[in-house]
N, C-alpha and C. Protein backbone atom coordinates (compact mmCIF):
# COMPACT_ATOMS: atom_id res chain seq x y z
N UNK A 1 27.80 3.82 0.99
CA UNK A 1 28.02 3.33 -0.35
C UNK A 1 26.67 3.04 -1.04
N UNK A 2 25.57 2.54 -0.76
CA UNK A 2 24.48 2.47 -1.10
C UNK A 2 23.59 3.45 -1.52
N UNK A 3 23.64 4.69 -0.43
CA UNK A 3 22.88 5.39 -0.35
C UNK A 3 23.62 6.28 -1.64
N UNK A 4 24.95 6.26 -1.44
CA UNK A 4 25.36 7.05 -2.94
C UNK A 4 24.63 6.35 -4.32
N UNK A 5 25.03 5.15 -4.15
CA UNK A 5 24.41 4.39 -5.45
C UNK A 5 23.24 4.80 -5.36
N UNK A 6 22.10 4.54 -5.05
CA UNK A 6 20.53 4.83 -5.10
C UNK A 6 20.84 6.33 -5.61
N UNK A 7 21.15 7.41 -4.91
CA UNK A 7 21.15 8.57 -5.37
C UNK A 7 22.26 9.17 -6.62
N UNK A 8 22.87 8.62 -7.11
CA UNK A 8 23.64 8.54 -8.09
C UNK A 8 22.39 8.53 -9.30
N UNK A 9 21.89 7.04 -9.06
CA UNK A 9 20.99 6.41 -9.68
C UNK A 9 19.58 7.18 -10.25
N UNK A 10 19.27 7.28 -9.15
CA UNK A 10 17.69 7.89 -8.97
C UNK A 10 17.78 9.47 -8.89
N UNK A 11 18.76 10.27 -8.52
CA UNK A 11 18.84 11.38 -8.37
C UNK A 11 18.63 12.05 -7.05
N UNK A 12 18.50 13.40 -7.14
CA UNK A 12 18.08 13.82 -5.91
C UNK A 12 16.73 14.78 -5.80
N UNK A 13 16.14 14.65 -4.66
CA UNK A 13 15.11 15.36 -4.58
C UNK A 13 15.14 17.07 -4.65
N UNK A 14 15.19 17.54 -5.67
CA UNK A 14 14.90 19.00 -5.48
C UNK A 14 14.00 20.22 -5.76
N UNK A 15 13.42 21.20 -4.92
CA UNK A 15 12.66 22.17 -4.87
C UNK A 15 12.33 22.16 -6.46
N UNK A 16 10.98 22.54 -7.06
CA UNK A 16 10.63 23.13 -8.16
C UNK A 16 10.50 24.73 -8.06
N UNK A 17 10.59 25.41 -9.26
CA UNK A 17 10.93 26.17 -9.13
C UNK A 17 9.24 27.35 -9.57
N UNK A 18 8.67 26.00 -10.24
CA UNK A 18 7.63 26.74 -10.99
C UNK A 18 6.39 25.38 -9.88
N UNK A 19 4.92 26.03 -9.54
CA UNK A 19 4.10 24.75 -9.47
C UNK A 19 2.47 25.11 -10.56
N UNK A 20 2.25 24.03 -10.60
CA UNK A 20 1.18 24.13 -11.04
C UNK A 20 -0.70 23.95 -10.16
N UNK A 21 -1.29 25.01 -10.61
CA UNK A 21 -2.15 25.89 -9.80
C UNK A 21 -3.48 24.54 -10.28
N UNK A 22 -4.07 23.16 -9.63
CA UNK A 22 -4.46 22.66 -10.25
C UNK A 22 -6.25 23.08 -10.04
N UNK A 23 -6.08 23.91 -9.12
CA UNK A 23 -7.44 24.36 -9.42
C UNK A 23 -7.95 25.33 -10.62
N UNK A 24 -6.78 26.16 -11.42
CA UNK A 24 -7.14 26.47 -12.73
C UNK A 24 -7.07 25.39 -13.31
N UNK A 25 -6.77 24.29 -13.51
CA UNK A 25 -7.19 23.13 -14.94
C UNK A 25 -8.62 23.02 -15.25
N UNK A 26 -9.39 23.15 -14.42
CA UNK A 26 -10.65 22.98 -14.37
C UNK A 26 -11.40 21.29 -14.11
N UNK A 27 -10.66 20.74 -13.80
CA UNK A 27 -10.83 19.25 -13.34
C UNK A 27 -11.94 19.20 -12.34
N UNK A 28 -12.71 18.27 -12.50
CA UNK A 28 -14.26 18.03 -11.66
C UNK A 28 -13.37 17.64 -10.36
N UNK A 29 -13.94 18.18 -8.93
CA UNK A 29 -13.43 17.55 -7.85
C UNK A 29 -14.52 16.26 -7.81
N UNK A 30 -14.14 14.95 -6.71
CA UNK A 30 -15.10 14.58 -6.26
C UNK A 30 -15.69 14.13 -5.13
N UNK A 31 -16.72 14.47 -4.51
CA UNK A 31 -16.84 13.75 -3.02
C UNK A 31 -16.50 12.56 -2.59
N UNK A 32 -15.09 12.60 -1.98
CA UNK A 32 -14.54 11.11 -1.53
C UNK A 32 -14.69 10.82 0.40
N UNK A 33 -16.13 11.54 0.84
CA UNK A 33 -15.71 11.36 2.22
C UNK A 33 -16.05 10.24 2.96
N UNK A 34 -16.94 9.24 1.85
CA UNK A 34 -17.57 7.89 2.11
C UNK A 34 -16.12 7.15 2.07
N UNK A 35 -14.91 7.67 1.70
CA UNK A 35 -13.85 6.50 1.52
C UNK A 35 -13.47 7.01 3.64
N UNK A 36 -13.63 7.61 4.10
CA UNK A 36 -13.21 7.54 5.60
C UNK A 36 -14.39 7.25 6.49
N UNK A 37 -15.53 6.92 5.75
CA UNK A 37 -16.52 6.04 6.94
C UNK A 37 -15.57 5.30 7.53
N UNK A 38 -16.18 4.29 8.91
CA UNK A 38 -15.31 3.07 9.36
C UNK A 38 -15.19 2.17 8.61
N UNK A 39 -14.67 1.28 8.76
CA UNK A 39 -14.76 -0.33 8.17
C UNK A 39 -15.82 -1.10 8.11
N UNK A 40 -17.21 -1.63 8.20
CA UNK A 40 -17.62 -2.72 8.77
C UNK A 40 -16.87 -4.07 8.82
N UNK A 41 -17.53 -4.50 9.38
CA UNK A 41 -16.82 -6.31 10.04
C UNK A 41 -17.00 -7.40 8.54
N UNK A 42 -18.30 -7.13 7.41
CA UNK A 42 -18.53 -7.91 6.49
C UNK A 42 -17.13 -7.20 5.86
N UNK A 43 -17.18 -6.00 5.09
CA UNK A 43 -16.26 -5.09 4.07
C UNK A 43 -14.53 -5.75 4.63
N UNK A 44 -14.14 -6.13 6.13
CA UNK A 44 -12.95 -6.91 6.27
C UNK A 44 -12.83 -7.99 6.00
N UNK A 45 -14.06 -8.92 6.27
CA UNK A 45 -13.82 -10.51 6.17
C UNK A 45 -13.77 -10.43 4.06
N UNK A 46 -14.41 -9.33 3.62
CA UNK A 46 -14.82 -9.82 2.52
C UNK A 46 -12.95 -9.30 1.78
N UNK A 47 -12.34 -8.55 2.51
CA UNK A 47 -10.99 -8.54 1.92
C UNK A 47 -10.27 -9.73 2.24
N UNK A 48 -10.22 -10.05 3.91
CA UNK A 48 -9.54 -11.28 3.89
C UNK A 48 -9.41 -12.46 2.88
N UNK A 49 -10.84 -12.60 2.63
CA UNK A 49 -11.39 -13.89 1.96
C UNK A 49 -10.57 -13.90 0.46
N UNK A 50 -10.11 -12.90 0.44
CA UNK A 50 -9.78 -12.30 -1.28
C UNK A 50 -8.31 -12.45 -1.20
N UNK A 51 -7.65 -12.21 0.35
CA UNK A 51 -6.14 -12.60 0.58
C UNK A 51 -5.37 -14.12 -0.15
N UNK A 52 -4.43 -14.05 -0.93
CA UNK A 52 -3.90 -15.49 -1.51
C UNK A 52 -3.52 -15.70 -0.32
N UNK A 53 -4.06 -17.19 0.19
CA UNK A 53 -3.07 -17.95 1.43
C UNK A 53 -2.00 -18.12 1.55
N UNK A 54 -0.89 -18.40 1.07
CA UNK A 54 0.60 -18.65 0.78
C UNK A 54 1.01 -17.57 -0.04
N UNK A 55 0.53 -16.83 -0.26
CA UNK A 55 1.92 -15.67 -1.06
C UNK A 55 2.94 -15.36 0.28
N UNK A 56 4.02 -15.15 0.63
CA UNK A 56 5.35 -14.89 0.44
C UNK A 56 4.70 -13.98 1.92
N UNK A 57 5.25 -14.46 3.15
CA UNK A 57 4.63 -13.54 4.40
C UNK A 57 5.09 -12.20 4.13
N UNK A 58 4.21 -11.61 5.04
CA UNK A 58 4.79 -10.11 5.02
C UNK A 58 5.64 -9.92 5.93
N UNK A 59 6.32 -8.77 6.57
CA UNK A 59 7.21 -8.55 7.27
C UNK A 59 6.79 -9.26 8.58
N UNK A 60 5.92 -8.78 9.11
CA UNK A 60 5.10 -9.47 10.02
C UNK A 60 4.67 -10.70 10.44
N UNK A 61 5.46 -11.39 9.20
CA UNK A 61 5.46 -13.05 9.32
C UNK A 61 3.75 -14.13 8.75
N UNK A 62 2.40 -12.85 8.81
CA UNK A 62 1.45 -13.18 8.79
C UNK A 62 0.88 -13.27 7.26
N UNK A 63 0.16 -14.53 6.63
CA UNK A 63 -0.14 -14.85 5.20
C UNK A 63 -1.69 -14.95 5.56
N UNK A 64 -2.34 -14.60 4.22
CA UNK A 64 -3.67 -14.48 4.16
C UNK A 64 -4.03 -15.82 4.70
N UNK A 65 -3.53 -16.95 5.00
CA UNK A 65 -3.95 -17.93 5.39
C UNK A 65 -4.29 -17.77 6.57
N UNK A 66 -3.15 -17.26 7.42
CA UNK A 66 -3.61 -16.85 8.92
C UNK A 66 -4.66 -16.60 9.15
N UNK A 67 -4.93 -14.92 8.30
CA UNK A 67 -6.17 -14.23 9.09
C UNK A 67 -7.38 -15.11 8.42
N UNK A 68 -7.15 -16.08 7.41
CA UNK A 68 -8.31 -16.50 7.23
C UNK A 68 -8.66 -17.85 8.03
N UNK A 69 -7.71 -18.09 8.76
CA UNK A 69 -7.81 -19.37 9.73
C UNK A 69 -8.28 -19.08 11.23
N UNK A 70 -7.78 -17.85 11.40
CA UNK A 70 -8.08 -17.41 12.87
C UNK A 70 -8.93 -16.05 12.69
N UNK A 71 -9.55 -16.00 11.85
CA UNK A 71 -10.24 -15.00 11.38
C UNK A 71 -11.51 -14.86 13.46
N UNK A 72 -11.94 -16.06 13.66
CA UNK A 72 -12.74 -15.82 14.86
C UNK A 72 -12.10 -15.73 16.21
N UNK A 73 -10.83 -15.89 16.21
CA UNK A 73 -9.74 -15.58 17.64
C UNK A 73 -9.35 -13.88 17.44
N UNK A 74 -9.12 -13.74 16.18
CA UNK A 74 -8.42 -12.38 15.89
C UNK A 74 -9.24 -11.17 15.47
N UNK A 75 -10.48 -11.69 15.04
CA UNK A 75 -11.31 -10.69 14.63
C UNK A 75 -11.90 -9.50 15.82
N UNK A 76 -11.69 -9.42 16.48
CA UNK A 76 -12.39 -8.00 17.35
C UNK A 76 -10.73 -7.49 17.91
N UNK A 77 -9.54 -8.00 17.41
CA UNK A 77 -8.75 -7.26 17.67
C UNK A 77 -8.31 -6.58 16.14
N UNK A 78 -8.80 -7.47 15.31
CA UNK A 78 -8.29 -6.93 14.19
C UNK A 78 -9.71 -5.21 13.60
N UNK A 79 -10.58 -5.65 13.89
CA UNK A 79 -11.88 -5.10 13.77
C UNK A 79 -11.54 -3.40 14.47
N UNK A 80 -10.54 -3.87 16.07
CA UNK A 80 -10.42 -2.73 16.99
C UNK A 80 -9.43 -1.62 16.04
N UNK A 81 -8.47 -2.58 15.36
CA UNK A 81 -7.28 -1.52 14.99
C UNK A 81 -7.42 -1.24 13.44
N UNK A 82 -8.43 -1.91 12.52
CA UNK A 82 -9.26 -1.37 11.90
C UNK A 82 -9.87 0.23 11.86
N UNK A 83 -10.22 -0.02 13.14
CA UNK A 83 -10.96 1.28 13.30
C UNK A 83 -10.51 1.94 13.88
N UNK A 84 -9.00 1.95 14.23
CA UNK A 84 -8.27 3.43 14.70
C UNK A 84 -7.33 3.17 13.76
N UNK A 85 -6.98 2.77 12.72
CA UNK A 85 -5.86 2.84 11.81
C UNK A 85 -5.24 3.80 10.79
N UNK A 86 -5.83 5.16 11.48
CA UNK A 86 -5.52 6.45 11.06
C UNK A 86 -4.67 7.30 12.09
N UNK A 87 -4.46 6.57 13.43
CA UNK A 87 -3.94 6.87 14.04
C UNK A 87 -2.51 5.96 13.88
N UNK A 88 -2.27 4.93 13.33
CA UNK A 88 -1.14 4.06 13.09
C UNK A 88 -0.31 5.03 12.53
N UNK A 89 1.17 5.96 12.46
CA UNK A 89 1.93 6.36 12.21
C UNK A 89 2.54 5.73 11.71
N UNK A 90 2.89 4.28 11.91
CA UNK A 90 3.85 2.84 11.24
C UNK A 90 3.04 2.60 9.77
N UNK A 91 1.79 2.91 9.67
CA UNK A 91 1.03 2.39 8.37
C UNK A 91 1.95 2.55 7.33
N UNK A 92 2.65 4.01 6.74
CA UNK A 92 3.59 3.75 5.79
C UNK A 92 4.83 3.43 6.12
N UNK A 93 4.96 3.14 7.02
CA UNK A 93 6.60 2.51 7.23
C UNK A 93 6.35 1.29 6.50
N UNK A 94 8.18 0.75 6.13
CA UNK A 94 8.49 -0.49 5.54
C UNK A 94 9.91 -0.57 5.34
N UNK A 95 10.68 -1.45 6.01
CA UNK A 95 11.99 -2.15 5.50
C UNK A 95 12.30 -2.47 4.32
N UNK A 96 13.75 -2.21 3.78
CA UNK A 96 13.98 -2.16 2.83
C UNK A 96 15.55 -2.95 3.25
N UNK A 97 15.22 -3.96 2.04
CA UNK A 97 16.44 -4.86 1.80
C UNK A 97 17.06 -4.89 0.94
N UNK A 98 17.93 -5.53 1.09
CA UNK A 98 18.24 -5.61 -0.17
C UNK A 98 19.02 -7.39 -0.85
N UNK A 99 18.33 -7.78 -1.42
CA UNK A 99 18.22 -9.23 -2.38
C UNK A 99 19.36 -9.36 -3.26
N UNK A 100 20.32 -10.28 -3.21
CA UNK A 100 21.58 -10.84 -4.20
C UNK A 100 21.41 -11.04 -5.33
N UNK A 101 21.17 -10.18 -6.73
CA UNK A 101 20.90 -10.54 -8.00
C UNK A 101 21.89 -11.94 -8.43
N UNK A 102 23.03 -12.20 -7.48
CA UNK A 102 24.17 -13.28 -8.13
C UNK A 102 24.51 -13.61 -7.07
N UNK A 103 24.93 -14.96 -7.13
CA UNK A 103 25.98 -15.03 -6.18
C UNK A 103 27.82 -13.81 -5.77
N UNK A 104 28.04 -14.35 -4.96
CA UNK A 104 28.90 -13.28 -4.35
C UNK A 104 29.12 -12.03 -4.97
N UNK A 105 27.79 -11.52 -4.26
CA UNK A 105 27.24 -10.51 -4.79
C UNK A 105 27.90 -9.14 -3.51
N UNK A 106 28.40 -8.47 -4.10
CA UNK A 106 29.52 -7.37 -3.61
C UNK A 106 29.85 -5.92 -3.43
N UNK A 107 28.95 -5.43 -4.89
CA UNK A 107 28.73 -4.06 -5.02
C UNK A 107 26.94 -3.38 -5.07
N UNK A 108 26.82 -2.53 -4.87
CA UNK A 108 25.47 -2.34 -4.52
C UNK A 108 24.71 -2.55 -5.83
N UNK A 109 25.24 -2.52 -7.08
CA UNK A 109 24.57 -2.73 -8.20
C UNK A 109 23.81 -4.13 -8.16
N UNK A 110 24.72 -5.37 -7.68
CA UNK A 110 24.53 -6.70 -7.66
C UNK A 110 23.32 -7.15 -7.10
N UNK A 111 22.52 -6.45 -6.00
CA UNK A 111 21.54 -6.44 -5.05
C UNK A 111 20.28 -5.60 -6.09
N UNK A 112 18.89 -6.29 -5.69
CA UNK A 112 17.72 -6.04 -5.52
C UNK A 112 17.07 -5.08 -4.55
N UNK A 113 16.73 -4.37 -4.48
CA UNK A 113 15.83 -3.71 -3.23
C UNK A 113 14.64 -3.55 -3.18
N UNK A 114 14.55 -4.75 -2.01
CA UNK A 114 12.84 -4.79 -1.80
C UNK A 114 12.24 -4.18 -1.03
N UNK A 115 11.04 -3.81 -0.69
CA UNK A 115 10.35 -2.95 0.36
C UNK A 115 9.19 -4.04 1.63
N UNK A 116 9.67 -4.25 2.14
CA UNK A 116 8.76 -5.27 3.19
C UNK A 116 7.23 -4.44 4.14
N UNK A 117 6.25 -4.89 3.42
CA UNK A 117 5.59 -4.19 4.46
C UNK A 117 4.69 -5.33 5.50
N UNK A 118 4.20 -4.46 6.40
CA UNK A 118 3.29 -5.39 7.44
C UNK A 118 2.20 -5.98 6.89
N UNK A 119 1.65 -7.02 7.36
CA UNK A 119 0.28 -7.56 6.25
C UNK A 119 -0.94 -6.43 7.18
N UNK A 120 -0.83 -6.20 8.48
CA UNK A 120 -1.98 -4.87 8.44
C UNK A 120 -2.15 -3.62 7.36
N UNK A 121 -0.96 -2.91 7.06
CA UNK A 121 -1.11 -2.26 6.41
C UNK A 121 -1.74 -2.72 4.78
N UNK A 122 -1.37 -3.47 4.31
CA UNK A 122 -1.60 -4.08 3.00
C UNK A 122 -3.10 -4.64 2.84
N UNK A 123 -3.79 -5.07 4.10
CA UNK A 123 -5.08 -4.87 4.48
C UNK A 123 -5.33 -3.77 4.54
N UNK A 124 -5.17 -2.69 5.12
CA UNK A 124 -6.02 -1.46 4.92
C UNK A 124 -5.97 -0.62 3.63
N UNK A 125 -4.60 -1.21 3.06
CA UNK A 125 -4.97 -0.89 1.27
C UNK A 125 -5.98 -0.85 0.27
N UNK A 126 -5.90 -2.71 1.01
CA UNK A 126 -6.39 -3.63 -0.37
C UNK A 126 -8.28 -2.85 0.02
N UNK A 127 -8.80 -2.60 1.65
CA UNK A 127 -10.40 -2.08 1.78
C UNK A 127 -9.54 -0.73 0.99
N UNK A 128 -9.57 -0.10 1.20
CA UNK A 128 -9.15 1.29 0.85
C UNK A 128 -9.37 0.93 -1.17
N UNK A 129 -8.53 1.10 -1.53
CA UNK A 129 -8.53 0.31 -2.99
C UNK A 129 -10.32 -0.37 -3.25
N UNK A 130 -10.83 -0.88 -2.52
CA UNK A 130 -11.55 -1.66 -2.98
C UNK A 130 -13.01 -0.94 -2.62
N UNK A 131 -12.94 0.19 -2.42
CA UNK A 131 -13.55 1.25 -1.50
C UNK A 131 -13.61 2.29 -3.00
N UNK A 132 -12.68 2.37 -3.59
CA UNK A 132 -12.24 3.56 -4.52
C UNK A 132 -12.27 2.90 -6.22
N UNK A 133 -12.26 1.29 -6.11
CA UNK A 133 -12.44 0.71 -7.39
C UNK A 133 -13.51 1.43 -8.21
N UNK A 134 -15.10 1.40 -7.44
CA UNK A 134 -16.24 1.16 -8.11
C UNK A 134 -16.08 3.05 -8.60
N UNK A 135 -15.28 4.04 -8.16
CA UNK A 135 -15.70 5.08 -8.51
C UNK A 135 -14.57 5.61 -9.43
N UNK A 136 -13.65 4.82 -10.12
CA UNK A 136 -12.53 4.87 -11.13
C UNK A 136 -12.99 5.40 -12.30
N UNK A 137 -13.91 5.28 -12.49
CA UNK A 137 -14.66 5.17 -13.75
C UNK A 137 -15.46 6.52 -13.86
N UNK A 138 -15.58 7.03 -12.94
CA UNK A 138 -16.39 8.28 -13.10
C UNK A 138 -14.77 9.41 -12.68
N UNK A 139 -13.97 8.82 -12.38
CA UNK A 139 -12.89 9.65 -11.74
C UNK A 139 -11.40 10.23 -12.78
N UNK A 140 -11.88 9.13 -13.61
CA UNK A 140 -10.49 8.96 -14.88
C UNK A 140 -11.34 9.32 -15.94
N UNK A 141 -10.40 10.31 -16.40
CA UNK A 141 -11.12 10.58 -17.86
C UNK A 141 -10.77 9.37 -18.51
N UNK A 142 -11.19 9.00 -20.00
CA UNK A 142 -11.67 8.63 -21.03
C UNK A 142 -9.97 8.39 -21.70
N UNK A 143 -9.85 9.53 -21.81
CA UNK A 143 -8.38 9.63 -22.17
C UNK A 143 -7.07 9.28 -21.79
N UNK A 144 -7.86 9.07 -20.40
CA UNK A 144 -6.44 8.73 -18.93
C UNK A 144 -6.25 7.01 -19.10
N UNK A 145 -7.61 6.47 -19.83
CA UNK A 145 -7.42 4.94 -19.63
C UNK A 145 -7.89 4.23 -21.12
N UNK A 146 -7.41 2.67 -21.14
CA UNK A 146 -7.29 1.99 -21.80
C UNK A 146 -8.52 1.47 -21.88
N UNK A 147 -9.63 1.81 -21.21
CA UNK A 147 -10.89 0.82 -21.67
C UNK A 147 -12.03 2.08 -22.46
């Protein structure tokens, strides 16, 4: 019943028929291979530090407060899987719930659907992201953005 609703909703995924060749647009590529160096140990603490303490745990139960409390118990395990976290297959996984817009709430319309992810992964975002900020600007045209 759900899965009809969502796809009712959202539609379905299907084949295109035509694609577009984006190496004729003529779009500048750019060297992004500094975004798969490793991590260093400063470039993590300096995301942690940036984690809100109490936002809303992740699936995983763990809030930026944690890693910033046990940052010296957890750090060379966190540091270890840091640096194989291309091998994590779970990285895009995430549970999906679904939240009671009302009380006695009954039909799939009535429900929210949230996506729960692990707070590791959302760490290797937020470096990732924060890795790719400073070069936005040379990467987005002019036209693509609001500033």
């Amino acid at each position: 019943m759900i899965d009809e609703f969502y796809e009712d909703l959202l539609g379905k995924n299907i084949d295109r028929e035509r694609t577009i060749n984006l190496d004729e647009l003529g779009i500048l590529s750019h060297d992004l291979a500094d975004l798969e160096l490793p991590f260093t140990e400063e470039e993590v603490w300096k995301t942690i530090k940036k984690l809100p303490p109490d936002k809303a745990p992740h699936l995983d139960g763990f809030t930026g407060r944690f890693y910033k409390a046990c940052w010296p118990i957890i750090k060379s395990d966190i540091m270890a899987a840091v640096g194989d976290f291309a091998g994590f297959e779970v990285l895009n996984a995430a549970y999906i719930t679904l939240l009671p817009k009302k009380e006695e709430a009954e039909q799939p319309r009535d429900f929210r659907p949230i996506s729960l992810v692990h707070s590791f992964a959302k760490l290797i975002t937020k470096m990732l992201a924060n890795r790719l900020a400073c070069r936005l600007q040379q990467m987005v045209s002019p036209n693509q953005s609001l500033l």
